[in-house]
Protein backbone atom coordinates (compact mmCIF):
# COMPACT_ATOMS: atom_id res chain seq x y z
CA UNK A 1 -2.87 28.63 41.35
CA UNK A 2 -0.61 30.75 39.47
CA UNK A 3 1.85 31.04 42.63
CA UNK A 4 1.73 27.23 43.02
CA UNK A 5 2.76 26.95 39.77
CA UNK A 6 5.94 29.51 39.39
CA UNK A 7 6.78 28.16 42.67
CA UNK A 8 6.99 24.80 41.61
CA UNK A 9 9.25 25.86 38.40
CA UNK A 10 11.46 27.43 40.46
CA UNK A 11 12.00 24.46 42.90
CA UNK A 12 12.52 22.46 40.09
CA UNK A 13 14.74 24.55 38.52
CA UNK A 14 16.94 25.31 41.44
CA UNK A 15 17.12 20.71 42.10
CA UNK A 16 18.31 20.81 38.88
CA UNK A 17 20.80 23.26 39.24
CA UNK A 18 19.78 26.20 36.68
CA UNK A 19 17.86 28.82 37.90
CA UNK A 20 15.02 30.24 34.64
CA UNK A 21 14.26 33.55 35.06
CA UNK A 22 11.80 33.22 31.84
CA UNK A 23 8.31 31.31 31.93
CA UNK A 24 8.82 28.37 29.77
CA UNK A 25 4.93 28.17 28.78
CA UNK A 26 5.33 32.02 27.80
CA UNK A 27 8.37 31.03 25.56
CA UNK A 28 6.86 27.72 23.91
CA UNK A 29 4.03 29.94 22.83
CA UNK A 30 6.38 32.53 22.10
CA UNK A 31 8.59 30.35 19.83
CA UNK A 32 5.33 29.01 17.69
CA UNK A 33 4.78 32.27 16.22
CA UNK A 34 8.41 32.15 14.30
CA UNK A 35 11.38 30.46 15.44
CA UNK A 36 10.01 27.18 14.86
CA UNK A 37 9.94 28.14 11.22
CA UNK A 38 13.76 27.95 10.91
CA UNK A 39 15.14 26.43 13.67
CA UNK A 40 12.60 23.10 13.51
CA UNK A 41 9.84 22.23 16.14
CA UNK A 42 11.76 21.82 19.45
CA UNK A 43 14.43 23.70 18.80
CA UNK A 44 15.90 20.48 16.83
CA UNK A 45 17.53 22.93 14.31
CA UNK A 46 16.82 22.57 10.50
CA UNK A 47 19.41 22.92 7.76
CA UNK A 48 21.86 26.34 8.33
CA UNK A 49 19.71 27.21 11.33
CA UNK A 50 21.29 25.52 14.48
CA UNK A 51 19.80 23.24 16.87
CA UNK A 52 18.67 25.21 19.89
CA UNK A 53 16.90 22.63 22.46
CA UNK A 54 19.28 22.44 25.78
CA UNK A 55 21.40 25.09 25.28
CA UNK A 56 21.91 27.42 28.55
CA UNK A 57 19.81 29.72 29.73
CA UNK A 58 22.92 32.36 29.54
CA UNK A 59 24.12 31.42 26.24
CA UNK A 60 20.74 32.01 24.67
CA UNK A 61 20.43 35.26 26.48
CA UNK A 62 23.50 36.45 25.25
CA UNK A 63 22.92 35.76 21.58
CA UNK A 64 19.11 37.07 21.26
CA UNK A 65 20.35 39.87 22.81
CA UNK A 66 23.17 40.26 20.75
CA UNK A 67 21.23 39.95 17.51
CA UNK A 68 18.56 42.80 18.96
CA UNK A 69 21.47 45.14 19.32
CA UNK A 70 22.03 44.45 15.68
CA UNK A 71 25.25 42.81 15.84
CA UNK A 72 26.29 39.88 13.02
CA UNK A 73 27.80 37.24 14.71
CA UNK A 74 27.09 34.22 11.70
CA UNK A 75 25.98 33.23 8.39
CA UNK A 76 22.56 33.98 9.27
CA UNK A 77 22.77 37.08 11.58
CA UNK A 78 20.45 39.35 9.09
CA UNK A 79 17.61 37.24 9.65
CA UNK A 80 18.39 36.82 13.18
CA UNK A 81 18.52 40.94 13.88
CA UNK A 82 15.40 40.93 12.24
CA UNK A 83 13.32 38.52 14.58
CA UNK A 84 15.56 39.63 17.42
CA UNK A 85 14.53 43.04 17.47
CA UNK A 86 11.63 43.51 18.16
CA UNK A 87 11.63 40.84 21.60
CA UNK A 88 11.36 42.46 25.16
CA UNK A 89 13.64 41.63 27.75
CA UNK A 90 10.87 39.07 28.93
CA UNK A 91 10.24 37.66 26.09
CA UNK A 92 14.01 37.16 25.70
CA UNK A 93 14.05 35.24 29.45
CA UNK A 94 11.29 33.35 28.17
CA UNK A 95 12.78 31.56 24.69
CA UNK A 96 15.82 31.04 26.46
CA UNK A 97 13.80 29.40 29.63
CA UNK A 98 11.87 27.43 27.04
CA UNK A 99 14.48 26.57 24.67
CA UNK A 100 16.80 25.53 27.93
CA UNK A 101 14.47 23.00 29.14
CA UNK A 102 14.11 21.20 26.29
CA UNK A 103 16.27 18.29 25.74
């Protein structure tokens, strides 16, 4: 069952054009521990914290990974290194995959 069911997120991923590398269950679950807290349930955003819902897959990537390296890159980077550093590579694949398919 769990074949059937990565296969058929990666045929619908590939129709509609971006390819997840994350599971987006995996980063939903992943995302209600924390994230929600700031950036608003669905990745809506919420005051400073930007809206996340839709962005790509890449972008994403780029930025948690950024913040886990310990990098500032805005106004709210030291929170951001914080949360960022302890996340896996996989659990990384699986916010952005999440986050991406929202809309």
């Amino acid at each position: 069952m769990k074949f059937i069911v990565s296969s058929l997120m990666f045929l619908a991923s590939v129709h509609c054009g971006t390819l997840f590398a994350g599971d987006v269950a995996a980063g939903e679950k992943r995302y209600g521990q924390n994230c929600f807290v700031c950036h608003g349930p669905g990745g809506k955003g919420m005051s400073s914290y930007p809206k996340l819902a839709g962005k790509e897959v890449a972008y994403l990537t780029e930025r948690l990974q950024t913040y886990r390296a310990g990098t500032k890159i805005g106004p709210n980077s030291d929170l951001m290194i914080i949360n960022a550093q302890p996340l896996s590579d996989d659990e990384i694949a699986n916010l952005a995959a999440y986050l991406s398919s929202l809309k």
